[in-house]
C-alpha atoms as a PDB file:
ATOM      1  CA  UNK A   1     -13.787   5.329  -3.800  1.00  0.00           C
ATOM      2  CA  UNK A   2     -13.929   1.802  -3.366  1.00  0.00           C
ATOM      3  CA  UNK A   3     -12.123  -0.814  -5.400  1.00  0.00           C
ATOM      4  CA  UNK A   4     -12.329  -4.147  -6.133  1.00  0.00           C
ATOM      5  CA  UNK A   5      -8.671  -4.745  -5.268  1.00  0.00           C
ATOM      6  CA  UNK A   6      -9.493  -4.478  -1.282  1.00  0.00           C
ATOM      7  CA  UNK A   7     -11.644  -7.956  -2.133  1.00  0.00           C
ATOM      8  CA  UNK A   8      -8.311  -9.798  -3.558  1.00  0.00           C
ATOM      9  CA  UNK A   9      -5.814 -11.600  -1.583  1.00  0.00           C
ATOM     10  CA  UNK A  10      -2.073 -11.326  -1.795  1.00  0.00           C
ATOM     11  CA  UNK A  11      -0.147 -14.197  -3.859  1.00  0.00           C
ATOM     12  CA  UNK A  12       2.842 -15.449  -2.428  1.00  0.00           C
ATOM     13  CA  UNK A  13       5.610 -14.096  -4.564  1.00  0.00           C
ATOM     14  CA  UNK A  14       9.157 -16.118  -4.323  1.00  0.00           C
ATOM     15  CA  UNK A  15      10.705 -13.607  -6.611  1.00  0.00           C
ATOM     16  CA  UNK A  16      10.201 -15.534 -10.222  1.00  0.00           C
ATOM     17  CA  UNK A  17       7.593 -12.785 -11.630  1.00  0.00           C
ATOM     18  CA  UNK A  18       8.389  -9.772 -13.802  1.00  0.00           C
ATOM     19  CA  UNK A  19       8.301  -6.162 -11.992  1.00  0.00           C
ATOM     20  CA  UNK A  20       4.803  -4.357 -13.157  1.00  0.00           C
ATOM     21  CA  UNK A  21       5.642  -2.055 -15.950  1.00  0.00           C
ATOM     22  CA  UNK A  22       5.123   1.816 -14.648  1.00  0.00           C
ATOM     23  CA  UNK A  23       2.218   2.160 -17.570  1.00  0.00           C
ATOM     24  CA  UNK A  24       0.574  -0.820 -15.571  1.00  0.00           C
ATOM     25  CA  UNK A  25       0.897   1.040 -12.383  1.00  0.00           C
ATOM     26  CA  UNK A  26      -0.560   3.973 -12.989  1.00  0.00           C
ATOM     27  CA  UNK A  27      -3.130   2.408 -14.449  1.00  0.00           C
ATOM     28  CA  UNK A  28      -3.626   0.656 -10.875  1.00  0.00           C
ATOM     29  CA  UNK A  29      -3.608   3.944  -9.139  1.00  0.00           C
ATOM     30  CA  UNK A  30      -6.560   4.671 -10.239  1.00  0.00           C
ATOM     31  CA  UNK A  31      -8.196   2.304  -8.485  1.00  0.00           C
ATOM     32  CA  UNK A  32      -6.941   3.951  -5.197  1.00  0.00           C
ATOM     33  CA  UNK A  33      -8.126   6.951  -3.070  1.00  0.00           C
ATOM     34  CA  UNK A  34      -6.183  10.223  -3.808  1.00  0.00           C
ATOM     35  CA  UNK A  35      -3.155  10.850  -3.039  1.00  0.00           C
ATOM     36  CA  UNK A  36      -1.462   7.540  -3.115  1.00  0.00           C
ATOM     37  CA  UNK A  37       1.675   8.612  -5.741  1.00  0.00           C
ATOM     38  CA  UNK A  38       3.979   6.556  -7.660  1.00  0.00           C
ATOM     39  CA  UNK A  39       7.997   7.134  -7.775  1.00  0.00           C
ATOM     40  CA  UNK A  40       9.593   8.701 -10.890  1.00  0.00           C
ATOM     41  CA  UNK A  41      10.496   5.322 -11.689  1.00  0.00           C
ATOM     42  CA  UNK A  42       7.827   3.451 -10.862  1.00  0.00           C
ATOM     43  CA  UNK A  43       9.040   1.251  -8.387  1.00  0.00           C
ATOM     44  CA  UNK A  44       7.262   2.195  -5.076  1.00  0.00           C
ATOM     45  CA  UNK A  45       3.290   3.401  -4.262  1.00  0.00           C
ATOM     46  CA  UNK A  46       3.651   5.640  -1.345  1.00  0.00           C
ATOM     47  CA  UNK A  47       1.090   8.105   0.626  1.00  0.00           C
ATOM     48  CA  UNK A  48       1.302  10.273   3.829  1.00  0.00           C
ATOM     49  CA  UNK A  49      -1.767   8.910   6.189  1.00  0.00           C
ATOM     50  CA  UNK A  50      -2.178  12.392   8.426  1.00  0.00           C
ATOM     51  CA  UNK A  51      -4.094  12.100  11.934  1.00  0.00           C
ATOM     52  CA  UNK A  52      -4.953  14.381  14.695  1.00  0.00           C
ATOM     53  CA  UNK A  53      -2.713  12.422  17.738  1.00  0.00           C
ATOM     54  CA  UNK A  54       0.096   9.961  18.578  1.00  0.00           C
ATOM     55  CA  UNK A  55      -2.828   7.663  19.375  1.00  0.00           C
ATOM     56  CA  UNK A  56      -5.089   7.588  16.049  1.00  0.00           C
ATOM     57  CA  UNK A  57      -1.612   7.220  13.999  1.00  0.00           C
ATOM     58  CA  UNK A  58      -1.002   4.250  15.911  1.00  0.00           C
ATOM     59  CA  UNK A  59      -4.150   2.795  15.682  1.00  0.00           C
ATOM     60  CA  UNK A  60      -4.000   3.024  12.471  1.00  0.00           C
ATOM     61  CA  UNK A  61      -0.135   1.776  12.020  1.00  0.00           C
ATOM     62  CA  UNK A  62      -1.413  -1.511  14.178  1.00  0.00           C
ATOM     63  CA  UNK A  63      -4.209  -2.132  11.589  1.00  0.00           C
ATOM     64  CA  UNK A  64      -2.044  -1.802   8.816  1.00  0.00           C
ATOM     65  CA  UNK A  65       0.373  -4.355  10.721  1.00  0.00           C
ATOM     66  CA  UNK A  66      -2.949  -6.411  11.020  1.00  0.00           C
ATOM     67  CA  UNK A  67      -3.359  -6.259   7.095  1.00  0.00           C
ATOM     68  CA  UNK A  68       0.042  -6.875   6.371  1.00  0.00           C
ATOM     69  CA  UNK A  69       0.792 -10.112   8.565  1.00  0.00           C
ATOM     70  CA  UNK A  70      -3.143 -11.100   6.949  1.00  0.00           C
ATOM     71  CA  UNK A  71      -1.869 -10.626   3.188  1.00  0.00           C
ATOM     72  CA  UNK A  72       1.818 -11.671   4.295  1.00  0.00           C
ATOM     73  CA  UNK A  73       3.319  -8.419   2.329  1.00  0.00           C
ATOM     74  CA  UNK A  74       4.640  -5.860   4.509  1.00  0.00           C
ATOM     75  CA  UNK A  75       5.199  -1.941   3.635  1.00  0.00           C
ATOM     76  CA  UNK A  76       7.796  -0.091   5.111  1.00  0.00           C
ATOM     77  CA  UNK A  77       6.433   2.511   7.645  1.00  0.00           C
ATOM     78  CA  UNK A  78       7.962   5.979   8.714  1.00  0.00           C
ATOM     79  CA  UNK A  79       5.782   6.864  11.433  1.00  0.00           C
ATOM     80  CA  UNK A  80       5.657  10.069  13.331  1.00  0.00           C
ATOM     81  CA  UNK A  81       3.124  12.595  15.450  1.00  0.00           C
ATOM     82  CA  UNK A  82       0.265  12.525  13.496  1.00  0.00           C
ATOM     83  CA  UNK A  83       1.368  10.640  10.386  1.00  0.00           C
ATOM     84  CA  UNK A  84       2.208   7.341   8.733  1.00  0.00           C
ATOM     85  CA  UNK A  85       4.136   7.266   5.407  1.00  0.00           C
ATOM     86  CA  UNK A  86       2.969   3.808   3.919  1.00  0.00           C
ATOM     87  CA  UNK A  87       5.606   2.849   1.182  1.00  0.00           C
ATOM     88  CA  UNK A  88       4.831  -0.149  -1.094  1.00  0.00           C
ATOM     89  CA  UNK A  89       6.967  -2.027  -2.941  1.00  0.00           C
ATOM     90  CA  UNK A  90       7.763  -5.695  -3.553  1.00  0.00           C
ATOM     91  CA  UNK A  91      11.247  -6.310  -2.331  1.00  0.00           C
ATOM     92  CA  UNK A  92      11.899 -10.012  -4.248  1.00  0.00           C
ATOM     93  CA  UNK A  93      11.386  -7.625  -7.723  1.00  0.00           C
ATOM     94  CA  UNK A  94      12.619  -4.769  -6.945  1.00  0.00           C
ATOM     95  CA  UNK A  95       9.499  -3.004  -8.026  1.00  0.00           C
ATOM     96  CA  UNK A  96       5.628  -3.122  -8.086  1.00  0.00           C
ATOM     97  CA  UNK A  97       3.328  -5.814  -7.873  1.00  0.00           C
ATOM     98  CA  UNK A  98      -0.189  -6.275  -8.060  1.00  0.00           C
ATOM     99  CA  UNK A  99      -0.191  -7.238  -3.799  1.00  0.00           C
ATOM    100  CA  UNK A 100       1.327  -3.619  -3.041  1.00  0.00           C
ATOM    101  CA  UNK A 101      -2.243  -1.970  -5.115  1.00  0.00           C
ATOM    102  CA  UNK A 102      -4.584  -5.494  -3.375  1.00  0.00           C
ATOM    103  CA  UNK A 103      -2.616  -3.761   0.412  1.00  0.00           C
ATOM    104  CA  UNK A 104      -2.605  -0.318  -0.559  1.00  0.00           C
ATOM    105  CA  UNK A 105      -6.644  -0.807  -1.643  1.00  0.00           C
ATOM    106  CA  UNK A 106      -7.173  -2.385   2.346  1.00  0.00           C
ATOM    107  CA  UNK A 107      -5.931   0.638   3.918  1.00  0.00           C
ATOM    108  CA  UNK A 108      -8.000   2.866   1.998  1.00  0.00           C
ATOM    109  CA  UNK A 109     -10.770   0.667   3.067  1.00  0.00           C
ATOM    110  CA  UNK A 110      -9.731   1.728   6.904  1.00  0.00           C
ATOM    111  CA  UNK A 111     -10.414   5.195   5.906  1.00  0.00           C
ATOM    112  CA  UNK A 112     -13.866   4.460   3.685  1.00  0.00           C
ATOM    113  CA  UNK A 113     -17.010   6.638   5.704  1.00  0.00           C
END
């Protein structure tokens, strides 16, 4: 699937915008490759990356650094053999905004064949 969100930069955010409303975000979701998932509340945009080997996990992990320190807005990472859990969520607002869908939409683009 490819989205137009992977062509958008991240906006600085200092905290002084409204959290997106869930309805918003799931609207959003669409716009990603399966299985990224919202929380029951709506807060955080999370998916499990899965890879074959410690060193295509970090390969991907360091391009997802990459895209991060790019768009300045960082997801935490649990990283393990053969997986990355990417979780999204913008930390001034305690909840969604459009830079965690304009991220999440990059490292889909990885992926893309």
């Amino acid at each position: 699937m490819t989205s137009k969100l992977k062509n958008k930069k991240c906006a600085p955010c200092n905290g002084e915008v409204e959290a997106m409303p869930k309805a918003k975000a799931e609207e959003l979701l669409q716009e990603l490759a399966k299985d990224w998932t919202l929380s029951d509340d709506g807060t955080m945009l999370s998916k499990d990356f899965k890879f074959k080997g410690f060193y295509k996990t970090m390969a991907f992990v360091n391009s997802v650094a990459w895209i991060a320190n790019q768009q300045v807005h960082h997801p935490d990472l649990e990283v393990g053999y053969g997986h990355c859990l990417v979780n999204y969520t913008t930390h001034e607002i305690d909840g969604l905004s459009i830079n965690d869908f304009i991220c999440a939409a990059k490292i889909d683009a990885l992926l893309e064949k």
